[in-house]
C-alpha atoms as a PDB file:
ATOM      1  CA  UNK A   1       0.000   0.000   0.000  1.00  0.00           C
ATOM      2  CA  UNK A   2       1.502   3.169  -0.929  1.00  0.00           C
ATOM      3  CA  UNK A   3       2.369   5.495   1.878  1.00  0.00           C
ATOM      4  CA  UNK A   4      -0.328   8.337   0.416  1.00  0.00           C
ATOM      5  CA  UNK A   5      -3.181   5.728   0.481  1.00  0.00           C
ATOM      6  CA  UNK A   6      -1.985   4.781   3.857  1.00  0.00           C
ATOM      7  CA  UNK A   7      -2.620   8.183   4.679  1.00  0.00           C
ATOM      8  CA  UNK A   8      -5.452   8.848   3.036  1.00  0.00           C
ATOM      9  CA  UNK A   9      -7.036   6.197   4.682  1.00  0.00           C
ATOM     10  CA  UNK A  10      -5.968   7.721   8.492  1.00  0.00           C
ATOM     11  CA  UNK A  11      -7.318  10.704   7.371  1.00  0.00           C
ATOM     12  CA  UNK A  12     -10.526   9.631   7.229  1.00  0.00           C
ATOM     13  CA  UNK A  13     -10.616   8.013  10.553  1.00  0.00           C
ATOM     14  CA  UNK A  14      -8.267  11.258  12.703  1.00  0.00           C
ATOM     15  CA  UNK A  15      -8.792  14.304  10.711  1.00  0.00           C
ATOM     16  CA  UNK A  16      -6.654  16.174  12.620  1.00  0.00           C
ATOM     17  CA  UNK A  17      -8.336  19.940  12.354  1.00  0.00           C
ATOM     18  CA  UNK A  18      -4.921  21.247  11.604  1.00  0.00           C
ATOM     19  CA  UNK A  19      -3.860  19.215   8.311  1.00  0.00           C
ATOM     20  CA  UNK A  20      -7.718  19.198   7.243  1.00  0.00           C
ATOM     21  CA  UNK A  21      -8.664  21.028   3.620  1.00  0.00           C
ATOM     22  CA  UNK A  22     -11.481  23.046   4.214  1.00  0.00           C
ATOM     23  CA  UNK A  23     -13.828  23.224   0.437  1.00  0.00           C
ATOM     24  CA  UNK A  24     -16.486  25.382  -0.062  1.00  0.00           C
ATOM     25  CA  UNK A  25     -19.836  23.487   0.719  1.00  0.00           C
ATOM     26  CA  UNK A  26     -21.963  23.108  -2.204  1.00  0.00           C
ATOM     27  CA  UNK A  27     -25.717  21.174  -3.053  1.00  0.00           C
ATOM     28  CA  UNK A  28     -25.764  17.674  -3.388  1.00  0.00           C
ATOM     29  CA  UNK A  29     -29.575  16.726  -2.963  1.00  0.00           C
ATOM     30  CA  UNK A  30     -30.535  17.674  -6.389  1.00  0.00           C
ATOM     31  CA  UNK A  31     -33.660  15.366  -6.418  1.00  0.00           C
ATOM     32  CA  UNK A  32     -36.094  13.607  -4.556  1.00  0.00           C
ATOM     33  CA  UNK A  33     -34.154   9.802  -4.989  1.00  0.00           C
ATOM     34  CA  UNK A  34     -31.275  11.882  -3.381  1.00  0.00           C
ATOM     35  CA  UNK A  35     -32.891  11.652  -0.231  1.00  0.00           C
ATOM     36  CA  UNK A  36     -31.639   8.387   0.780  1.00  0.00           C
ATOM     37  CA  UNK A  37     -28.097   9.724   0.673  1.00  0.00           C
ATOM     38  CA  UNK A  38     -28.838  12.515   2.959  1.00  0.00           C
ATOM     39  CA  UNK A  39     -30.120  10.447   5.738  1.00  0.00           C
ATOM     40  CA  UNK A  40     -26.969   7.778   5.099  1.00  0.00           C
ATOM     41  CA  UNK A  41     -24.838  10.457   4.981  1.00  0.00           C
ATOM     42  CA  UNK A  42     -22.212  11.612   8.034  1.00  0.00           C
ATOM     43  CA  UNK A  43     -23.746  15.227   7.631  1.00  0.00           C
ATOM     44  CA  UNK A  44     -26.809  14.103   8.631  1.00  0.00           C
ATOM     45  CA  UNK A  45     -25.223  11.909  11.873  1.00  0.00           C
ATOM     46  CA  UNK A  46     -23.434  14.395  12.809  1.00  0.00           C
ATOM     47  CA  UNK A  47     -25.747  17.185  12.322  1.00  0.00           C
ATOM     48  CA  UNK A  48     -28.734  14.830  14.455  1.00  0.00           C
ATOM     49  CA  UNK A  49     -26.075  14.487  17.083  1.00  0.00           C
ATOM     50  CA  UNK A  50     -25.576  18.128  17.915  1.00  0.00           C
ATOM     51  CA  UNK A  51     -28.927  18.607  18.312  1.00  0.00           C
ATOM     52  CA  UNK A  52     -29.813  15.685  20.634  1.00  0.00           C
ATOM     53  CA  UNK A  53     -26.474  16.549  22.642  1.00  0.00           C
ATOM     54  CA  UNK A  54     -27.780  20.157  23.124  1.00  0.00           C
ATOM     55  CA  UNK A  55     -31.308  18.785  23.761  1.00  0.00           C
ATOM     56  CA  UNK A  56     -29.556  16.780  26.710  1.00  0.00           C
ATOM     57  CA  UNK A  57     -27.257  19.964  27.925  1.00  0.00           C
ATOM     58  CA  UNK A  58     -30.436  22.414  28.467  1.00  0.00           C
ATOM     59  CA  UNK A  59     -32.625  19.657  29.781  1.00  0.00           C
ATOM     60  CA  UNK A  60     -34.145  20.747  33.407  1.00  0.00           C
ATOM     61  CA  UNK A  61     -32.284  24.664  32.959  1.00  0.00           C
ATOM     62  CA  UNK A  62     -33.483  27.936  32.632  1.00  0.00           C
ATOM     63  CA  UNK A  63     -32.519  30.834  30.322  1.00  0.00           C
ATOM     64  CA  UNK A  64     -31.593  33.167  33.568  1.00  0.00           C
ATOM     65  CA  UNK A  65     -29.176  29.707  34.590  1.00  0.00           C
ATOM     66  CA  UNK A  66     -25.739  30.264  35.574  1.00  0.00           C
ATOM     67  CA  UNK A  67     -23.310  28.636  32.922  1.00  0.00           C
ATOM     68  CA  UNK A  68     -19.994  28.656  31.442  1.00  0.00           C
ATOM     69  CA  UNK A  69     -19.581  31.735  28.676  1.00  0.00           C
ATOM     70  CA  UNK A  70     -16.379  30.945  26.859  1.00  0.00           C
ATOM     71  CA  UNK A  71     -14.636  33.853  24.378  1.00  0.00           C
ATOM     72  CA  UNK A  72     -15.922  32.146  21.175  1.00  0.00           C
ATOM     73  CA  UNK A  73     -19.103  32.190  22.698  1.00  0.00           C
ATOM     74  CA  UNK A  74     -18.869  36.294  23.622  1.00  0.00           C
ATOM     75  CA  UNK A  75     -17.677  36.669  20.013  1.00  0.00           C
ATOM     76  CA  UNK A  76     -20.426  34.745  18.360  1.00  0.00           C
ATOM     77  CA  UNK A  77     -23.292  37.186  20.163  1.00  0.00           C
ATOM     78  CA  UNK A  78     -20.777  40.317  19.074  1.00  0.00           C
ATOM     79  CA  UNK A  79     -21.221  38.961  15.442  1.00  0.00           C
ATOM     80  CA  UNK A  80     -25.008  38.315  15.734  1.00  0.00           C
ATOM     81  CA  UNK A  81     -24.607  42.030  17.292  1.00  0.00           C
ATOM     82  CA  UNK A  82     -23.219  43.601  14.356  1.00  0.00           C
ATOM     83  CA  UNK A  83     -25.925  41.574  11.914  1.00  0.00           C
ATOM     84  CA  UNK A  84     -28.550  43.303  14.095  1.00  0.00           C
ATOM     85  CA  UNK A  85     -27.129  47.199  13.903  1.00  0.00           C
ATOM     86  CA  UNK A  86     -27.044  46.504  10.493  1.00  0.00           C
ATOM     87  CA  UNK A  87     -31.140  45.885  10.757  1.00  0.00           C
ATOM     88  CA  UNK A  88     -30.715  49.350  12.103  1.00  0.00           C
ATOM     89  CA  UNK A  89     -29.153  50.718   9.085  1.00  0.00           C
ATOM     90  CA  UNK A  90     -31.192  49.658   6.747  1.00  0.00           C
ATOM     91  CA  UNK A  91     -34.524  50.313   7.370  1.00  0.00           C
ATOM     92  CA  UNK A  92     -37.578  49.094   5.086  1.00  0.00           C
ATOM     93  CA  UNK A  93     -38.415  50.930   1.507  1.00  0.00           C
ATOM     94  CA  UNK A  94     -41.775  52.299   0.886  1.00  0.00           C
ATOM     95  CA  UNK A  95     -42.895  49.651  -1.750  1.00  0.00           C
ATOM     96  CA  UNK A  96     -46.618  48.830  -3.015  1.00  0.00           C
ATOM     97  CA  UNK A  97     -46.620  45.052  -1.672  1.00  0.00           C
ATOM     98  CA  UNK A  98     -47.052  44.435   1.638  1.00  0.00           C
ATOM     99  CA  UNK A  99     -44.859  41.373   2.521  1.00  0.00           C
ATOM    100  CA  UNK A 100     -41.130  40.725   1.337  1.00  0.00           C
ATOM    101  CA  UNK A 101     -39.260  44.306   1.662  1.00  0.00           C
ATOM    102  CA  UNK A 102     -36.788  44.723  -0.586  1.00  0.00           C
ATOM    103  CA  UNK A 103     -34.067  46.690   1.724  1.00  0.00           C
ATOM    104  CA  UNK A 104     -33.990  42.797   2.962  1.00  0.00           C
ATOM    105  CA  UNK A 105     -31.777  42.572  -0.576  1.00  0.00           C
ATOM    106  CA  UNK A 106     -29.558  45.421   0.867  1.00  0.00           C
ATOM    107  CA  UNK A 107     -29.159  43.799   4.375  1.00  0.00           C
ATOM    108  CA  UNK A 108     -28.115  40.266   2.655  1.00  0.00           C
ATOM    109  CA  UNK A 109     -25.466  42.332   0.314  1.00  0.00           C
ATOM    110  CA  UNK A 110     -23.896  43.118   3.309  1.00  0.00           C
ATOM    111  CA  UNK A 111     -23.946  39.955   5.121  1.00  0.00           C
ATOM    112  CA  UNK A 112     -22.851  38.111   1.826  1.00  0.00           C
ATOM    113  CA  UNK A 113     -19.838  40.618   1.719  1.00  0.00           C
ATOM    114  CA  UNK A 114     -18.670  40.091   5.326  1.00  0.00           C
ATOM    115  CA  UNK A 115     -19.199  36.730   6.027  1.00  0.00           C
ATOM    116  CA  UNK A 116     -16.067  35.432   6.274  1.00  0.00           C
ATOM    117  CA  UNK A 117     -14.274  38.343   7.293  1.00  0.00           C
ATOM    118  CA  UNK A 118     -17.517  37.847  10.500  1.00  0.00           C
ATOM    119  CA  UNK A 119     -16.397  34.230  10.532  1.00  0.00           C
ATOM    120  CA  UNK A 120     -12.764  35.147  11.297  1.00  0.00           C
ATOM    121  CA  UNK A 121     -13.539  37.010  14.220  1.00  0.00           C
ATOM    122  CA  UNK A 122     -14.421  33.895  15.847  1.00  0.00           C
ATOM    123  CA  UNK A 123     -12.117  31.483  14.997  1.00  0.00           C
ATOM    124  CA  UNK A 124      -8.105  31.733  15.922  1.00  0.00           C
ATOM    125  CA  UNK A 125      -5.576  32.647  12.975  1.00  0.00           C
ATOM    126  CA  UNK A 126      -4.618  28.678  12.575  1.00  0.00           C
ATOM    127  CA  UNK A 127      -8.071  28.118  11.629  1.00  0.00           C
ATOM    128  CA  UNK A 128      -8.285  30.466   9.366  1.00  0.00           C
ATOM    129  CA  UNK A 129      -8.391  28.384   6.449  1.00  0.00           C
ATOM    130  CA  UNK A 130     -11.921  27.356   7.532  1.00  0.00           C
ATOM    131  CA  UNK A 131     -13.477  30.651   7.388  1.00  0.00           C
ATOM    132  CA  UNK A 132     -14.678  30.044   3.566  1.00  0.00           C
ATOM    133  CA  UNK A 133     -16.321  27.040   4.718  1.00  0.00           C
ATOM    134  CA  UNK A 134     -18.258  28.169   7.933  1.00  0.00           C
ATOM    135  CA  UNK A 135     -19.001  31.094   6.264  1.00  0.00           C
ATOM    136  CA  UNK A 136     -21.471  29.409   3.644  1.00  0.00           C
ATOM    137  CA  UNK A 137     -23.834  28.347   6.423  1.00  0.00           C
ATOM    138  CA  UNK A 138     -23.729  31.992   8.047  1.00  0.00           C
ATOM    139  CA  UNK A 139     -24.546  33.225   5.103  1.00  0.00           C
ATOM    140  CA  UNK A 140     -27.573  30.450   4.668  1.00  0.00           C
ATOM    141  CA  UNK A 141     -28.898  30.791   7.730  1.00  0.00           C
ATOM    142  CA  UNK A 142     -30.864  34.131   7.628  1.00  0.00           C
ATOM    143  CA  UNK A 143     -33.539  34.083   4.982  1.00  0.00           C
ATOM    144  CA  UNK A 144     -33.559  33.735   0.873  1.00  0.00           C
ATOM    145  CA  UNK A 145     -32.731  37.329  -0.360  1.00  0.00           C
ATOM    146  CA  UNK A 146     -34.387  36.385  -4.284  1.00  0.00           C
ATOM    147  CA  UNK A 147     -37.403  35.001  -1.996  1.00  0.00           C
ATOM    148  CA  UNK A 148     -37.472  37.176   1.114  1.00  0.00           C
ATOM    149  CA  UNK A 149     -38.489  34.341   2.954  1.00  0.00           C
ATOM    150  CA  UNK A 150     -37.223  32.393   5.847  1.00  0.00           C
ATOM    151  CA  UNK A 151     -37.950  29.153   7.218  1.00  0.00           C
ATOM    152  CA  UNK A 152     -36.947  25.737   9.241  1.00  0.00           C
ATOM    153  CA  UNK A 153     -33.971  25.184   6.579  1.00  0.00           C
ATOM    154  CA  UNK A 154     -32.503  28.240   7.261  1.00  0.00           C
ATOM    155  CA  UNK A 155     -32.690  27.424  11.041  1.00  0.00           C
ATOM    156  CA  UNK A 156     -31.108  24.342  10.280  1.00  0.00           C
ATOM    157  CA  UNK A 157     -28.333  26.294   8.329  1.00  0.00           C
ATOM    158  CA  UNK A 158     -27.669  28.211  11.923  1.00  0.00           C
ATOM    159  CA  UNK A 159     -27.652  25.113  13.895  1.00  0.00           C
ATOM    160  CA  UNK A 160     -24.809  23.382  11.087  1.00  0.00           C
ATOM    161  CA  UNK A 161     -22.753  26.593  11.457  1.00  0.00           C
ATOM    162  CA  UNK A 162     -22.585  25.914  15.305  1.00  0.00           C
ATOM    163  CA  UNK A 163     -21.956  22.260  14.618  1.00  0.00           C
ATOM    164  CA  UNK A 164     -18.928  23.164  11.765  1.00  0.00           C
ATOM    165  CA  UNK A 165     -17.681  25.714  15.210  1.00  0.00           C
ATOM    166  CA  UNK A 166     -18.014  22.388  17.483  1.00  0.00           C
ATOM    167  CA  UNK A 167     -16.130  20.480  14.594  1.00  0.00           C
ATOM    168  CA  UNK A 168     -13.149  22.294  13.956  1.00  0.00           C
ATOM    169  CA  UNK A 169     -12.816  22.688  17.702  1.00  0.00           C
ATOM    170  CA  UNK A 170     -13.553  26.438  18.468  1.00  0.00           C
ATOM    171  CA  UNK A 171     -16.697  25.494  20.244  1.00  0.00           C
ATOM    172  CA  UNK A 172     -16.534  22.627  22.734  1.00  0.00           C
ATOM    173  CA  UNK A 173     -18.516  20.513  25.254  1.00  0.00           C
ATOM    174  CA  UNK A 174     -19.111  23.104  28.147  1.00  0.00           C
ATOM    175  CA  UNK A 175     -20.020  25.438  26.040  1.00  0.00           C
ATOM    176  CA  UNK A 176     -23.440  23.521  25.872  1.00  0.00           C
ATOM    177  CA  UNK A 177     -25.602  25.184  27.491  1.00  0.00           C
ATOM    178  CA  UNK A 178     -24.231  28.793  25.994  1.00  0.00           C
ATOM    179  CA  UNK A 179     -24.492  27.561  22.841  1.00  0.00           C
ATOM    180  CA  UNK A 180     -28.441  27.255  23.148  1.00  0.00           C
ATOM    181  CA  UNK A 181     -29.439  30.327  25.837  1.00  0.00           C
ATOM    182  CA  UNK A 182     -26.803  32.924  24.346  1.00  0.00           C
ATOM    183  CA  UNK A 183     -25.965  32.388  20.874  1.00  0.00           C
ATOM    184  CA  UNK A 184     -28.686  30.148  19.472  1.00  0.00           C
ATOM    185  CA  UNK A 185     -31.148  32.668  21.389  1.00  0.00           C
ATOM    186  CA  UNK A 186     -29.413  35.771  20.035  1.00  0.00           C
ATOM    187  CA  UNK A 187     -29.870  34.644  16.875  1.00  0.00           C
ATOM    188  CA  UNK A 188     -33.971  34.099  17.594  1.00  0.00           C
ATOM    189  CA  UNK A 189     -33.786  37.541  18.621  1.00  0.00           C
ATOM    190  CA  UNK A 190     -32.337  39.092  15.193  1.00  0.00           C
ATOM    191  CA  UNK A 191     -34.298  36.308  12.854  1.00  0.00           C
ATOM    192  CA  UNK A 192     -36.951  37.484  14.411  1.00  0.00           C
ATOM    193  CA  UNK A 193     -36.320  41.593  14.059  1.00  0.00           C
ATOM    194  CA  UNK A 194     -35.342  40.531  10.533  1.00  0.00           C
ATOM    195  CA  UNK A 195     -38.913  38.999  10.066  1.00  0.00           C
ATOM    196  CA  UNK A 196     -40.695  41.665  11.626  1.00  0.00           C
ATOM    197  CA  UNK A 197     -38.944  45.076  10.127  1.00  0.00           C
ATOM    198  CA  UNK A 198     -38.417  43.209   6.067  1.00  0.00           C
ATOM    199  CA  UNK A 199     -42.012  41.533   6.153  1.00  0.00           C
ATOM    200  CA  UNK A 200     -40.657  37.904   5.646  1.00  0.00           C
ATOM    201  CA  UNK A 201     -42.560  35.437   3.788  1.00  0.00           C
ATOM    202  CA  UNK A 202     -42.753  31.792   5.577  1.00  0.00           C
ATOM    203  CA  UNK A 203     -40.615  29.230   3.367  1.00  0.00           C
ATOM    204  CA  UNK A 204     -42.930  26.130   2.375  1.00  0.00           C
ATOM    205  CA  UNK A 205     -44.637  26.671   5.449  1.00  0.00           C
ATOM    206  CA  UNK A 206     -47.767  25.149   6.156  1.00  0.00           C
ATOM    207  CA  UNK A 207     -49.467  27.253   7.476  1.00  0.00           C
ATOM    208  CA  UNK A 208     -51.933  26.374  10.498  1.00  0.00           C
ATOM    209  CA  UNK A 209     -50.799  22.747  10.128  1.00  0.00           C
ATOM    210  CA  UNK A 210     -47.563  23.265  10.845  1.00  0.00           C
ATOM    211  CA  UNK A 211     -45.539  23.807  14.000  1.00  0.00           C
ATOM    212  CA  UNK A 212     -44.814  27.521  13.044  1.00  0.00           C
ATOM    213  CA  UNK A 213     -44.176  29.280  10.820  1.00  0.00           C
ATOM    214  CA  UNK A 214     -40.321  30.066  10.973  1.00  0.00           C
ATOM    215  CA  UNK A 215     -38.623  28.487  13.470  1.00  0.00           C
ATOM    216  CA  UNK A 216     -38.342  24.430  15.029  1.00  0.00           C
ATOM    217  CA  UNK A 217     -35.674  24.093  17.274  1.00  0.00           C
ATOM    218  CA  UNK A 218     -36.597  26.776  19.673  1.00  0.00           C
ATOM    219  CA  UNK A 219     -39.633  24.359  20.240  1.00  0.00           C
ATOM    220  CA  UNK A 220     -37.470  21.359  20.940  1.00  0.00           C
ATOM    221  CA  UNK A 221     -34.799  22.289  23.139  1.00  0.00           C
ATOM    222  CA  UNK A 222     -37.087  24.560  24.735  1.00  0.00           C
ATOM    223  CA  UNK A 223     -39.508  21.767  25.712  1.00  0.00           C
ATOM    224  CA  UNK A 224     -36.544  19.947  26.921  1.00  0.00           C
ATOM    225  CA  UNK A 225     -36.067  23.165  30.054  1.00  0.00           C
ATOM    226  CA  UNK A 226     -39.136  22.060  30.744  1.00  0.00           C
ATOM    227  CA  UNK A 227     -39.192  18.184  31.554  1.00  0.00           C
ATOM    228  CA  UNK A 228     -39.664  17.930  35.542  1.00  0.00           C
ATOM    229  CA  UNK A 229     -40.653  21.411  35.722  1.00  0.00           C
ATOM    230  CA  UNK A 230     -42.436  21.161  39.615  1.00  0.00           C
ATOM    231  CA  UNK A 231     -45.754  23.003  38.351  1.00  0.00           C
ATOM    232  CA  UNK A 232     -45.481  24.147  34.124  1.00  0.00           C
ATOM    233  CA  UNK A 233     -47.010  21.736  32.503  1.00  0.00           C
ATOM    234  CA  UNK A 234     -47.806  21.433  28.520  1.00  0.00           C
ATOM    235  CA  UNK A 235     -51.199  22.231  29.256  1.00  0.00           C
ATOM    236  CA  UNK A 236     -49.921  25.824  30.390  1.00  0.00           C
ATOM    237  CA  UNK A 237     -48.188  27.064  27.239  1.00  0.00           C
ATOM    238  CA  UNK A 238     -51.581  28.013  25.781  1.00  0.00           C
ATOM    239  CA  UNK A 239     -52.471  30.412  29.310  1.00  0.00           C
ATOM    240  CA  UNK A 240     -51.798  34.487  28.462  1.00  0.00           C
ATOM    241  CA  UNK A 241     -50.531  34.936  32.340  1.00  0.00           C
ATOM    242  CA  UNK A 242     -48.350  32.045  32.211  1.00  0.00           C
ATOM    243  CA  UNK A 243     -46.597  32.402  29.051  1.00  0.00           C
ATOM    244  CA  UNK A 244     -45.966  36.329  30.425  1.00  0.00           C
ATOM    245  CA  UNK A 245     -44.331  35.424  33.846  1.00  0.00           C
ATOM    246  CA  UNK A 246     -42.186  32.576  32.660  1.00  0.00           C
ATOM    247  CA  UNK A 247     -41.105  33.746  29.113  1.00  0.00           C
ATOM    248  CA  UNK A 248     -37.737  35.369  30.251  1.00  0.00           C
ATOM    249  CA  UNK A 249     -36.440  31.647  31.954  1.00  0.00           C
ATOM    250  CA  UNK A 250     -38.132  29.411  28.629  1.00  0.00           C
ATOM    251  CA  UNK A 251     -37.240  28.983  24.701  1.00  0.00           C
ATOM    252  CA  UNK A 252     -40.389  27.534  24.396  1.00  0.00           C
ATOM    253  CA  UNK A 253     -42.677  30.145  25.737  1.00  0.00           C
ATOM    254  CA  UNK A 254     -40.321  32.406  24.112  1.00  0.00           C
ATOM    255  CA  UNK A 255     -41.514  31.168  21.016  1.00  0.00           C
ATOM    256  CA  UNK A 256     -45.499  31.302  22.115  1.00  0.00           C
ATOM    257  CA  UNK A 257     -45.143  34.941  22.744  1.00  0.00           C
ATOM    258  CA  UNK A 258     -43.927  35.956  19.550  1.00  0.00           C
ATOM    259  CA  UNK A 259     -46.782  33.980  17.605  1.00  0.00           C
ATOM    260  CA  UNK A 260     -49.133  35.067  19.787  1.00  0.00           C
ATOM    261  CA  UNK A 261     -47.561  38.938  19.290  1.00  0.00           C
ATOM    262  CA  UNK A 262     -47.649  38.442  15.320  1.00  0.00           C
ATOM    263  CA  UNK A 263     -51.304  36.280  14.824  1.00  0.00           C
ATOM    264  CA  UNK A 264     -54.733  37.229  15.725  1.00  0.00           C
ATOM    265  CA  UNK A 265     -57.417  35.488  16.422  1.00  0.00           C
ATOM    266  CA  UNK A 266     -58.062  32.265  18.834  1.00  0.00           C
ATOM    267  CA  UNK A 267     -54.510  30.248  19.517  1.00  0.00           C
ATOM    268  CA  UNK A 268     -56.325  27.115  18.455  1.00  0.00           C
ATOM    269  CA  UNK A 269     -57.433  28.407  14.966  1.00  0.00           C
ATOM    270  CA  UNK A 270     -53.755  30.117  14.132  1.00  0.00           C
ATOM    271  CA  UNK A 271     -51.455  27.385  15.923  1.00  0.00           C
ATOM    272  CA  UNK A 272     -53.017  24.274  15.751  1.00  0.00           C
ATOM    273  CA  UNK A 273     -50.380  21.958  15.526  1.00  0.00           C
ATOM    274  CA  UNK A 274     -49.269  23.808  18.711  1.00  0.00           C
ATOM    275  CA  UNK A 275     -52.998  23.712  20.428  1.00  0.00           C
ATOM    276  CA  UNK A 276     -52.323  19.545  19.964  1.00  0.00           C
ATOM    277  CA  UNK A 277     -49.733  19.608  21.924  1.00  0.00           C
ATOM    278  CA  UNK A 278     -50.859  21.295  24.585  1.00  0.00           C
ATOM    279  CA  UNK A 279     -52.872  17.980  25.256  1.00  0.00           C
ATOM    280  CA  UNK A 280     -49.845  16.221  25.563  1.00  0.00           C
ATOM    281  CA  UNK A 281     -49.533  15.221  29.398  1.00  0.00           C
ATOM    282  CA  UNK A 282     -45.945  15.507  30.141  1.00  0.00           C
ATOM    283  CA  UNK A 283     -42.839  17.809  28.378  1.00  0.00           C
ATOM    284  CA  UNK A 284     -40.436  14.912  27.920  1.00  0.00           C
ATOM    285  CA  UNK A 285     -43.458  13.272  25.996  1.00  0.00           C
ATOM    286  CA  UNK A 286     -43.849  16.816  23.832  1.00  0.00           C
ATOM    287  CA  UNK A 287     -39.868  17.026  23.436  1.00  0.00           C
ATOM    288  CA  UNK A 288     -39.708  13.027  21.871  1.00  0.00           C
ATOM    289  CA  UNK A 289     -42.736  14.065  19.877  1.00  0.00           C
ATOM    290  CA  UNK A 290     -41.211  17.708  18.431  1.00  0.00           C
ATOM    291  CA  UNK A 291     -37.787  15.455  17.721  1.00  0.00           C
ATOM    292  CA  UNK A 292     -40.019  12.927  15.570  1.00  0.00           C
ATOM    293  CA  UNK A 293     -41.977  15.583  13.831  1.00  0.00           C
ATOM    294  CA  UNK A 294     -38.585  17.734  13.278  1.00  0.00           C
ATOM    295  CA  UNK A 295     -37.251  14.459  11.197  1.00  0.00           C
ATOM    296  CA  UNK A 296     -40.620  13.843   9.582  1.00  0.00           C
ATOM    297  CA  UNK A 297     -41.732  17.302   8.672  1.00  0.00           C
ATOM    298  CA  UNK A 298     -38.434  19.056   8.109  1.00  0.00           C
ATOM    299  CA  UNK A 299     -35.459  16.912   7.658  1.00  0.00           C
ATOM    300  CA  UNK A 300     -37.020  14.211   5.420  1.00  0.00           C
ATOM    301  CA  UNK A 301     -38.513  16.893   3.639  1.00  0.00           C
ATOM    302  CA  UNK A 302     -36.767  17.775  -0.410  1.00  0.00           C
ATOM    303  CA  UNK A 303     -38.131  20.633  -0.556  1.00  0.00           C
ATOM    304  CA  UNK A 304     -36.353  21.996   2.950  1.00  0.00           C
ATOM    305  CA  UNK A 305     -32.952  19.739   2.169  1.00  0.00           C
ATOM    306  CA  UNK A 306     -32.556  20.559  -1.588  1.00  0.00           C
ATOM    307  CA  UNK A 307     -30.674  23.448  -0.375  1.00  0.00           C
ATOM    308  CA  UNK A 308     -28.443  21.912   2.180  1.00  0.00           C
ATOM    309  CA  UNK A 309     -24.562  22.489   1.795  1.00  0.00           C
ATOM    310  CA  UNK A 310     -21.544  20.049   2.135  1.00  0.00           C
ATOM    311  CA  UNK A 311     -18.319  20.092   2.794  1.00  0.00           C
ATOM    312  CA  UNK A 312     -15.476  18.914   4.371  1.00  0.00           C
ATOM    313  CA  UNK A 313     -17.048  19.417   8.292  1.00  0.00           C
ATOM    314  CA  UNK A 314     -20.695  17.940   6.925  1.00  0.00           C
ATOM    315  CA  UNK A 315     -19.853  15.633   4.660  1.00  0.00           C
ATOM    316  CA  UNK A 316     -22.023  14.112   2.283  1.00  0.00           C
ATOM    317  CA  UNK A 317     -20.300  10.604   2.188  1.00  0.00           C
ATOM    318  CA  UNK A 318     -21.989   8.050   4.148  1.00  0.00           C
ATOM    319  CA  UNK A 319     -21.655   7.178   7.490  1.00  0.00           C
ATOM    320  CA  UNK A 320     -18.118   5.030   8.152  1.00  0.00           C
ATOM    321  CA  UNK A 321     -19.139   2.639  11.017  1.00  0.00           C
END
C-alpha cells in the first residue's frame, strides 16, 4: 500500500483539524431519490447528534441559569450584534406590496460581503483556512434574499454553522448550554427583528398545520427546560398569564409569545399543531414528539434539504461505522 493511500485512509478516521482542507460546501440533494443519501450520509449523523447533545445539555435549565460563557461564545453574540445594527441601518423601503421588503436585498449584500471576514472574528488565525467554509452556512442561515423568505432550513443552516464551530474545535462541550441560551437565542432575537422590520414570507410553510411558521428548534430544546418542571405543565403554554411570567427563563414560551404577538385570532385556529400539543400530558413526551416531527416534517422533507450544503465538516459521504 503506498504510503499516500496509507494516509489517506488515516485521514478519514483522525482528521486532525490542523492538516484538514477546508472546500467550499456546495448542493448535493438535487432530487427527490437523493434523499436516501442525505439520511446515510455523516452530515446528517453528525448534524442529528448536535442537536440531541444540546437537547440533553439544556434539559431541566433555565434561560436566567448560571453557565460557562467561553470567548468564542462572547464573540459569536458580538457577530449576531453587528448583523442586528445593520437591521438598524437599513430600514424598510416604501414599496406597493405588503410582505417581502426589498431593503432585505440590501441587508443580505452586506452579510454576503462580510461573512467570512464575521467568521474570522471567531475562529483563531490557525483556523483560518476554515473561514470560507463556515461562512457558507452563516450566510444560509438568515432568509432567501431572491425570496425574502425564511424558514426551518434556514434554522437548520444556523444550527450546522454551530456544529462546523463544534467540529473544527472552536466550540466545545461546556459550552453547551451557551451555545443554546446565548448564541442560538441571540440569533432568535435578530431572525426574528429581521422577520418583523423586512415583512418575511414563511418558506414552504404550512401554514396552520404546521408547528410555526419560521422556526423548530426553539420548540425542541425549549420543551426539553421544561421536563420535571415542579408546576409548568404542557397544558400551560396556551395560558396568556403564564406564558408572560415565565417567558424570560423558557425557549419555548419564548416562542409562544412571539406567535401570539404576530397572529390574531383564537390560539387554536392560528397554531393548531401547537394547540395539539398542549394535550400532551408531560414535556419529555412533547420534546420526543417535536424530535419525531422535526425528522418527519423538516429533515425528510426535499423541498427543505434541496438546499443543504456540504463540505469537508458535513460531509455528504456516508456514514463510516
Amino acid at each position: 500500500m503506498a504510503e499516500s493511500e496509507r494516509r489517506a485512509g488515516n485521514s478519514e478516521e483522525m482528521a486532525p483539524p490542523l492538516q484538514q482542507s477546508f472546500m467550499i460546501p456546495r448542493k448535493e440533494i438535487n432530487m427527490v431519490s437523493d434523499m436516501g443519501k442525505w439520511k446515510r450520509s455523516q452530515a446528517y449523523a453528525d448534524y442529528m447528534g448536535f442537536i440531541l447533545t444540546l437537547n440533553e445539555g439544556v434539559k431541566g435549565r433555565k434561560l436566567t441559569c448560571e453557565y460557562n460563557v467561553s470567548e468564542p461564545i462572547e464573540k459569536l453574540v458580538a457577530l449576531l450584534n453587528t448583523l442586528d445594527r445593520w437591521i438598524d441601518e437599513t430600514p424598510p423601503v416604501d414599496q406597493p406590496s405588503r410582505f417581502g421588503n426589498k431593503a432585505f436585498r440590501t441587508w443580505y449584500a452586506k452579510l454576503d460581503q462580510e461573512a467570512e471576514n464575521l467568521v474570522a472574528t471567531v475562529i483563531p488565525k490557525h483556523l483560518a483556512s476554515a473561514a470560507p467554509e463556515v461562512a457558507v452556512y452563516l450566510k444560509e442561515s438568515v432568509g432567501n434574499s431572491t425570496r425574502i423568505d425564511y424558514g426551518t432550513g434556514h434554522e437548520a443552516a444556523f444550527a450546522a454553522f454551530l456544529c462546523c464551530l463544534c467540529k473544527i474545535g472552536v466550540l466545545r462541550v461546556d459550552d453547551q448550554m451557551a451555545i443554546v441560551f446565548k448564541v442560538f437565542n441571540r440569533y432568535l432575537e435578530v431572525m426574528r427583528k429581521l422577520q418583523k422590520t423586512y415583512r418575511m414570507e414563511p418558506a414552504g410553510s404550512q401554514g396552520v398545520w404546521g408547528l410555526d411558521d419560521f422556526q423548530f428548534l426553539p420548540f425542541i430544546w425549549g420543551s426539553s427546560q421544561l421536563i420535571d418542571h415542579p408546576n409548568l405543565e404542557p397544558r400551560h403554554f396556551v395560558d396568556e398569564k403564564v406564558v408572560n411570567e415565565n417567558h424570560k427563563d423558557f425557549m419555548f414560551l419564548e416562542c409562544i409569545l412571539f406567535i401570539t404577538e404576530m397572529k390574531t385570532g383564537p390560539f387554536a385556529e392560528h397554531s393548531n399543531q401547537l394547540w395539539n400539543i398542549s394535550a400532551v400530558p408531560s414535556w419529555s413526551k412533547v420534546n420526543q414528539g417535536l424530535i419525531r416531527m422535526y425528522k418527519a416534517e423538516c429533515l425528510e422533507k426535499f423541498p427543505v434539504i434541496q438546499h443543504f450544503k456540504f463540505g469537508s465538516l458535513l460531509p455528504i459521504q456516508p456514514v463510516t461505522s
